[in-house]
Protein backbone atom coordinates (compact mmCIF):
# COMPACT_ATOMS: atom_id res chain seq x y z
CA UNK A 1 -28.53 -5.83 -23.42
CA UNK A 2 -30.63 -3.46 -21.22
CA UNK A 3 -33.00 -1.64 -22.77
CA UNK A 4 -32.38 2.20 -23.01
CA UNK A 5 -36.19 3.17 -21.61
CA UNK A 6 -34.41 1.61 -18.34
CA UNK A 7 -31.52 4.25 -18.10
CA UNK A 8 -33.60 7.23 -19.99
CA UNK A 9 -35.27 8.36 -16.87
CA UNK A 10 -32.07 8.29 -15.25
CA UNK A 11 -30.37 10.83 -17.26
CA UNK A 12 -32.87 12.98 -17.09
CA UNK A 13 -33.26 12.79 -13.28
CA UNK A 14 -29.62 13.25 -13.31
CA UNK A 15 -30.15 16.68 -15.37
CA UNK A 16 -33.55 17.67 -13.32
CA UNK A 17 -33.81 16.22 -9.98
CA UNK A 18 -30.44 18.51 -8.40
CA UNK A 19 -29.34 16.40 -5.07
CA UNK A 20 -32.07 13.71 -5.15
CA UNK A 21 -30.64 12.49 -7.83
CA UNK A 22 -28.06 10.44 -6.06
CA UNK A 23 -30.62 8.43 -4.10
CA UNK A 24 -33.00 7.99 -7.38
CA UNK A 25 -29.96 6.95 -9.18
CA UNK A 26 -28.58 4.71 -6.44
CA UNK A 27 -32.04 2.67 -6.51
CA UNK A 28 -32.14 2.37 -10.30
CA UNK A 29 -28.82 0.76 -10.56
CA UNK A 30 -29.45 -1.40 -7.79
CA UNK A 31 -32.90 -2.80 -9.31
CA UNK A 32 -31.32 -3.03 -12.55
CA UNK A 33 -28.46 -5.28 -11.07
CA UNK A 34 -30.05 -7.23 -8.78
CA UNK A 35 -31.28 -10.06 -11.09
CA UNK A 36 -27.71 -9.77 -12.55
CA UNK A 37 -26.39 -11.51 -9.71
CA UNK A 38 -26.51 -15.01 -11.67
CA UNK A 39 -23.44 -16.52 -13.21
CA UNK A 40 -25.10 -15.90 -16.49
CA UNK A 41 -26.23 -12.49 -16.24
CA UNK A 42 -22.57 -11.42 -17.28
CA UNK A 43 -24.47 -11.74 -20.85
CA UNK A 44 -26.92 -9.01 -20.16
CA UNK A 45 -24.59 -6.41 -18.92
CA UNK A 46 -24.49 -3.13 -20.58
CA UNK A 47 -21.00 -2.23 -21.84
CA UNK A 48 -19.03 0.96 -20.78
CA UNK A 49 -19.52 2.70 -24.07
CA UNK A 50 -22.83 2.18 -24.65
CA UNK A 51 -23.41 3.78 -20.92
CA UNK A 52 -21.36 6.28 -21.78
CA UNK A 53 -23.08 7.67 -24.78
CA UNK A 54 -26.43 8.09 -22.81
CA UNK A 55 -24.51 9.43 -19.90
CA UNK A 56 -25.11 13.14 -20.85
CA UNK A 57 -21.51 13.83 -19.09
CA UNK A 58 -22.44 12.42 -15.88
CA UNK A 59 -19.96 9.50 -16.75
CA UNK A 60 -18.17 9.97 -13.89
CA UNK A 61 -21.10 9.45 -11.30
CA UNK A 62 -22.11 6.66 -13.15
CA UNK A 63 -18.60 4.99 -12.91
CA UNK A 64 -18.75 5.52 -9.27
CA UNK A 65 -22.13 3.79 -8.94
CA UNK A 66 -20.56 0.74 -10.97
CA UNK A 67 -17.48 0.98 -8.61
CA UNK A 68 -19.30 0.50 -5.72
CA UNK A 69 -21.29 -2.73 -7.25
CA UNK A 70 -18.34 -4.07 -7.92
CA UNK A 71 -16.99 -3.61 -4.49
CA UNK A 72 -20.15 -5.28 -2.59
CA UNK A 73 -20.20 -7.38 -5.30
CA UNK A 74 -16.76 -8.42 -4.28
CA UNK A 75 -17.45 -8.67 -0.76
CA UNK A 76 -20.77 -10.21 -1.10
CA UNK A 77 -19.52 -13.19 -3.26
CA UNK A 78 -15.85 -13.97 -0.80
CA UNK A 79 -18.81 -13.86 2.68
CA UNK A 80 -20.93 -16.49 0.86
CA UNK A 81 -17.51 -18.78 0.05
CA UNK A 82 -17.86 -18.13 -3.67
CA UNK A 83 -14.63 -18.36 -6.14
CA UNK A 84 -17.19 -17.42 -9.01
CA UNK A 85 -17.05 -13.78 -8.77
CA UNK A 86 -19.32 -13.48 -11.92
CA UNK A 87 -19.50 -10.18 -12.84
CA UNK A 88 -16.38 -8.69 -10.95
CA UNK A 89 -14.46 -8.41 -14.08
CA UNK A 90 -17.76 -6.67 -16.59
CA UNK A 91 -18.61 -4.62 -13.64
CA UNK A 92 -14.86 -2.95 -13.11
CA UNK A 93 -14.72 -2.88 -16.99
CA UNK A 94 -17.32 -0.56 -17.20
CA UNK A 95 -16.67 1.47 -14.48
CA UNK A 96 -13.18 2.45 -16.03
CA UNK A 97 -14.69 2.63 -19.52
CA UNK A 98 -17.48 5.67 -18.08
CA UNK A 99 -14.41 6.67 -16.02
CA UNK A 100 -11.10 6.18 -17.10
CA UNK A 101 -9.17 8.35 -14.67
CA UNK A 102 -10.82 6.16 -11.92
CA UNK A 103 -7.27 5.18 -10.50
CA UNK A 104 -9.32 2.81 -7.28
CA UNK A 105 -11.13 0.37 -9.77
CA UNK A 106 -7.81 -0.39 -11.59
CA UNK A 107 -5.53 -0.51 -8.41
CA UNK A 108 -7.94 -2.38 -6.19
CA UNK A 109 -10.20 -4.05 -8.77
CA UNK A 110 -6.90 -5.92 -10.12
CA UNK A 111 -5.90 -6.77 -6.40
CA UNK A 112 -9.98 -8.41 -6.34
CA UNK A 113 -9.48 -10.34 -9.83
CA UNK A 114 -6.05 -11.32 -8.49
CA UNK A 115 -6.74 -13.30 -4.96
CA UNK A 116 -7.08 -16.47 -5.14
CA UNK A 117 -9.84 -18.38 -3.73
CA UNK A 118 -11.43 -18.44 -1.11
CA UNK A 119 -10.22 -14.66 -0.87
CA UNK A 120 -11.18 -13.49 -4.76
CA UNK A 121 -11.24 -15.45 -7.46
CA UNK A 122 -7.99 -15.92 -8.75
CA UNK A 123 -8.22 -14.37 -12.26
CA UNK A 124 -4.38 -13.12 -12.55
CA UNK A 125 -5.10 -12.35 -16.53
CA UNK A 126 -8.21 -10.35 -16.19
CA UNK A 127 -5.91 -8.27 -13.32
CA UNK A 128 -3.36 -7.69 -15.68
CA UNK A 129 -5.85 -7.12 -18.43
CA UNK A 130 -7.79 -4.11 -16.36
CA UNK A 131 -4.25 -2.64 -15.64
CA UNK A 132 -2.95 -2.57 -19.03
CA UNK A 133 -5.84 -0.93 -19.47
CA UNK A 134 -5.39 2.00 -17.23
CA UNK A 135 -1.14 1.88 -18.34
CA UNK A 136 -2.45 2.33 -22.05
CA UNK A 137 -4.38 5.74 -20.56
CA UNK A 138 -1.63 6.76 -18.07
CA UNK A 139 1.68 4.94 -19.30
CA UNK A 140 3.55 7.10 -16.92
CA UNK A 141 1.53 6.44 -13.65
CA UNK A 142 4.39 3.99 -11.94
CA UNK A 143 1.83 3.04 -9.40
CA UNK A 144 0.15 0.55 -12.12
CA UNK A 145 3.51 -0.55 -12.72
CA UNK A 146 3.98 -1.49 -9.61
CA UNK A 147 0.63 -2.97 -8.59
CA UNK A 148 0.91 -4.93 -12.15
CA UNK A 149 4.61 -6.26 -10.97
CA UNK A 150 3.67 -7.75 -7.38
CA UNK A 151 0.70 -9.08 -9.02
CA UNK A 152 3.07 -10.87 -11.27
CA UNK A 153 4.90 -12.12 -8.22
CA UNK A 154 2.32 -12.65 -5.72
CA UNK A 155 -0.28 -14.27 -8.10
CA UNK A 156 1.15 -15.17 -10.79
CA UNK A 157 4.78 -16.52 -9.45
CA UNK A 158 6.21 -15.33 -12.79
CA UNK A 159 8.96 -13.92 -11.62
CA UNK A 160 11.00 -13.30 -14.94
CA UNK A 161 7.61 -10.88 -15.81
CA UNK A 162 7.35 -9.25 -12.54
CA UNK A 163 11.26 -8.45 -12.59
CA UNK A 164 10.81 -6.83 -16.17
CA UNK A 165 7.46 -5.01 -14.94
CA UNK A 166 9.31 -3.17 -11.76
CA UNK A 167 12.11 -2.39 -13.82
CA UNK A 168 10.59 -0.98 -16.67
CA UNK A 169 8.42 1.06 -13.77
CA UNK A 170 11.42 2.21 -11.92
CA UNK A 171 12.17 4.17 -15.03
CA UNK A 172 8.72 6.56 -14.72
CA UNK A 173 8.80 10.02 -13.35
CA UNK A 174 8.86 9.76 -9.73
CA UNK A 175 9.13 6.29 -9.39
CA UNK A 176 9.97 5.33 -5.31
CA UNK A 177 14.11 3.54 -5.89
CA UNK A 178 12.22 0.23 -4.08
CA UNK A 179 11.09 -0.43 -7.45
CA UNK A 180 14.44 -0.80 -9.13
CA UNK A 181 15.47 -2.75 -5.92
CA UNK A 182 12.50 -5.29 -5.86
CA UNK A 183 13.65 -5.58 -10.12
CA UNK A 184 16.47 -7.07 -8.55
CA UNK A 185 14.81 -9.06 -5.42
CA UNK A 186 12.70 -10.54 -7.97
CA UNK A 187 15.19 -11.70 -10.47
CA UNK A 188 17.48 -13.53 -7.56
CA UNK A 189 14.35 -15.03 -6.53
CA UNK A 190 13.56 -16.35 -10.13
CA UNK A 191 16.69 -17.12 -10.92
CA UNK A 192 17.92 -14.62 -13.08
CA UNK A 193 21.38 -14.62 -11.21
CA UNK A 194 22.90 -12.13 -14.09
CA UNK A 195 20.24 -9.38 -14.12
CA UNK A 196 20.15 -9.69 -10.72
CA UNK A 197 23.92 -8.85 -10.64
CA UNK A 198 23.81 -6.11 -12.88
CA UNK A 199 20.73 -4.18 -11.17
CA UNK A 200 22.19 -4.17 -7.51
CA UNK A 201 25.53 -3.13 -8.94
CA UNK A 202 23.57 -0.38 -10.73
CA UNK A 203 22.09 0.08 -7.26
CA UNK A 204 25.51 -0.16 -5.72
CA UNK A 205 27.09 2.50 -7.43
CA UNK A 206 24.27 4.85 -8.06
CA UNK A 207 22.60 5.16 -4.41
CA UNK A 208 24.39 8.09 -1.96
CA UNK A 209 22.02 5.75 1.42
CA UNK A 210 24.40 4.07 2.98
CA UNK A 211 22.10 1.75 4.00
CA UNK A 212 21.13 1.29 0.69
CA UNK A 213 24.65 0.47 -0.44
CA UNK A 214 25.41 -1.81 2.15
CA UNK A 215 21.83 -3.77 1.20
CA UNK A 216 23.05 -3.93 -2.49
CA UNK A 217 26.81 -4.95 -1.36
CA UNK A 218 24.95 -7.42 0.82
CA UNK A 219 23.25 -9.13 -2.04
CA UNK A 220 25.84 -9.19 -4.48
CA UNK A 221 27.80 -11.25 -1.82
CA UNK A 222 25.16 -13.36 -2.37
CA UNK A 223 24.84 -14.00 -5.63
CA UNK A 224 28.50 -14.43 -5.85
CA UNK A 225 28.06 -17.10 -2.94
CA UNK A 226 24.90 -18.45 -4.91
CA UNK A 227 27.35 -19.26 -7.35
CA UNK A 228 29.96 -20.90 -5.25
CA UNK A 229 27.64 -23.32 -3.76
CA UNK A 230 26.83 -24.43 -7.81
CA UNK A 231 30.16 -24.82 -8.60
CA UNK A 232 30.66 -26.72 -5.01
CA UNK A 233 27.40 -29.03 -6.21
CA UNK A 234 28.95 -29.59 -9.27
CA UNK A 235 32.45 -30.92 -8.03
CA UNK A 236 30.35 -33.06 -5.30
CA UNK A 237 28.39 -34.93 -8.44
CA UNK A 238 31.78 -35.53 -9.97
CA UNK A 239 33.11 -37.26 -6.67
CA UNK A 240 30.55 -39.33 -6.71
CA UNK A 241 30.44 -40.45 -10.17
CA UNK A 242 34.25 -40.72 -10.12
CA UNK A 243 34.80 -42.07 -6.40
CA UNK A 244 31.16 -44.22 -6.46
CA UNK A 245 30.14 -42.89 -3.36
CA UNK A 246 29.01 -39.50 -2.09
CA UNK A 247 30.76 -36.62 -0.25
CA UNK A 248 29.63 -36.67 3.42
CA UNK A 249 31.68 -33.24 3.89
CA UNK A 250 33.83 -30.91 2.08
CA UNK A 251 36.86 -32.73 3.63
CA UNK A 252 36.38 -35.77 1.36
CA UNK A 253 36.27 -34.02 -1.54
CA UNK A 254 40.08 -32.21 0.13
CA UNK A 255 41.38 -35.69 0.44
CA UNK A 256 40.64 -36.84 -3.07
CA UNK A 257 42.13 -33.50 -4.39
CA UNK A 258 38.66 -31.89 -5.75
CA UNK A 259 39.26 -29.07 -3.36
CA UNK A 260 42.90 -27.04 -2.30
CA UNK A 261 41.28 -25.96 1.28
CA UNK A 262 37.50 -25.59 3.22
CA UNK A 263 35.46 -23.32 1.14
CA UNK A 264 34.27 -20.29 2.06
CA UNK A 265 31.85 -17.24 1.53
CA UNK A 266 32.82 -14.05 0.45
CA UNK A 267 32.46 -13.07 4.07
CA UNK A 268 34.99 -15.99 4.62
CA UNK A 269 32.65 -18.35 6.77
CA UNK A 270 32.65 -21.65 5.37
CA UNK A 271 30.12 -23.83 3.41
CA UNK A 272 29.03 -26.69 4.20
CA UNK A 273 27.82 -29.62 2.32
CA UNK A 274 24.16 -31.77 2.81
CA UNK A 275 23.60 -35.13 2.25
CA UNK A 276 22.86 -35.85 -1.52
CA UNK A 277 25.58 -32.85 -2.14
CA UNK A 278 23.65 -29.59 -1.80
CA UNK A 279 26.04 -26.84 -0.74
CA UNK A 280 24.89 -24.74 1.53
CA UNK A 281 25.80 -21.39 3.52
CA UNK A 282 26.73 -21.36 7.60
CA UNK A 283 24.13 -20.48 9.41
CA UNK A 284 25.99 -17.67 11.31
CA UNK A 285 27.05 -16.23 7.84
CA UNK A 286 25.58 -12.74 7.82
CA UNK A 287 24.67 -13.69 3.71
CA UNK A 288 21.45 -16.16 4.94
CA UNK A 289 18.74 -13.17 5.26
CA UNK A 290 19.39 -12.52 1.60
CA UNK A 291 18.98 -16.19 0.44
CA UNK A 292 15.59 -16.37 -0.86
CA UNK A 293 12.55 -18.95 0.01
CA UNK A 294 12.99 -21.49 -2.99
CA UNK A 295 16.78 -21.94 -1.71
CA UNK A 296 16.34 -22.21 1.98
């Protein structure tokens, strides 16, 4: 722990020294952190409250001074190739603790903690820890919601989570409707065909954009293709089980009397059928910009 003889001076400067102060202040925080820089010297940090209590109310300069540390830290650490990032997390942590209605340290600090290496060091829990944070102050801000959910999505590739996080979100006063739709973008992508379902119907019905309504028709055409093409897979697996061979086309499965015709889309272009019996949709099917990555 740092002494308090080392911050003392620098309350009292603060309450004495008028404009000066800044620079005075400025150079005491820097020598104080410079021989932090070691992995270690995340040990020796001074926490939020105990800064806080000798901050004489200037807790909000102080959190910017610990904001910007964290930010050259940041950029100091991803120019020499790093993925330690030592003090990234302590550093933000106090700066919201003096601070916390500093909205920048919890929005971009998480977006920091969250890249992974070599761009940040890939910390997706202490991102969502430092946002929960600022929700528990502001549960109403949808902003964190939304940062939290991509972070879920983008980092952490927990889709399930990030589906629940812009949903709940979408519910907050003033919430942008993207946030209800990427609920629903999210939960095709994960697989959650049936929430999925219900939140672009909800979307469906509820929007007056056109656009908007054709976007949600659009996916629900999907999804009701996405489960075509299972229930196509599923019939090719029993052809080949039954018939000891595999389907090369839909017409072999016609012939045996699996199916009564070709199969189409709800758009009524037809499927078509891969080796090893993956369904797929036609490529000129208007339906194929709203298949997501993991099925293309």
């Amino acid at each position: 722990m740092i002494s308090a003889r080392h911050w003392l001076p620098l309350i009292l400067a603060v309450v004495l020294g008028g404009g000066s102060v800044l620079v005075l202040l400025q150079r005491r925080v820097d020598a104080i952190l410079e021989p932090l820089r070691r992995e270690e010297a995340v040990l020796y940090l001074p926490s939020g409250l105990w800064l806080k209590r000798l901050s004489l109310g200037y807790d909000s300069l102080l959190a910017c001074f610990y904001w910007t540390r964290a930010v050259q830290h940041y950029g100091r650490e991803r120019l020499a190739g790093s993925d330690k990032f030592p003090i990234l997390y302590p550093l933000l942590d106090i700066a919201t603790t003096l601070d916390p209605e500093l909205v920048i340290a919890y929005r971009f600090g998480a977006i920091f903690l969250a890249e992974r290496p070599p761009l940040g060091p890939g910390r997706v829990e202490e991102a969502v820890r430092l946002l929960q944070k600022g929700m528990a102050g502001r549960p109403d801000y949808w902003r964190f919601w939304g940062d939290l959910g991509f972070i879920y999505y983008w980092n952490a590739r927990d889709y399930a989570q990030a589906a629940a996080t812009f949903l709940e979100g979408s519910k907050r006063p003033g919430a942008p409707s993207w946030m209800k739709v990427m609920a629903a973008r999210v939960a095709t992508e994960g697989g959650e065909r049936r929430t999925s379902m219900f939140l672009w119907r909800e979307i469906h019905d509820s929007t007056d954009d056109p656009s908007m309504r054709r976007h949600a028709l659009g996916n629900l055409q999907f999804l009701r293709a996405e489960e075509d093409m299972e229930q196509l897979e599923k019939l090719a697996v029993r052809y080949a089980r039954e018939q000891g061979k595999e389907p090369q086309s839909f017409q072999d499965l016609i012939a045996a009397g699996y199916l009564a015709g070709v199969p189409v889309d709800p758009l009524g272009y037809p499927y078509g059928l891969e080796r090893g019996g993956k369904a797929r949709l036609h490529p000129g099917s208007p339906l194929v910009r709203f298949q997501p990555r993991r099925r293309r």
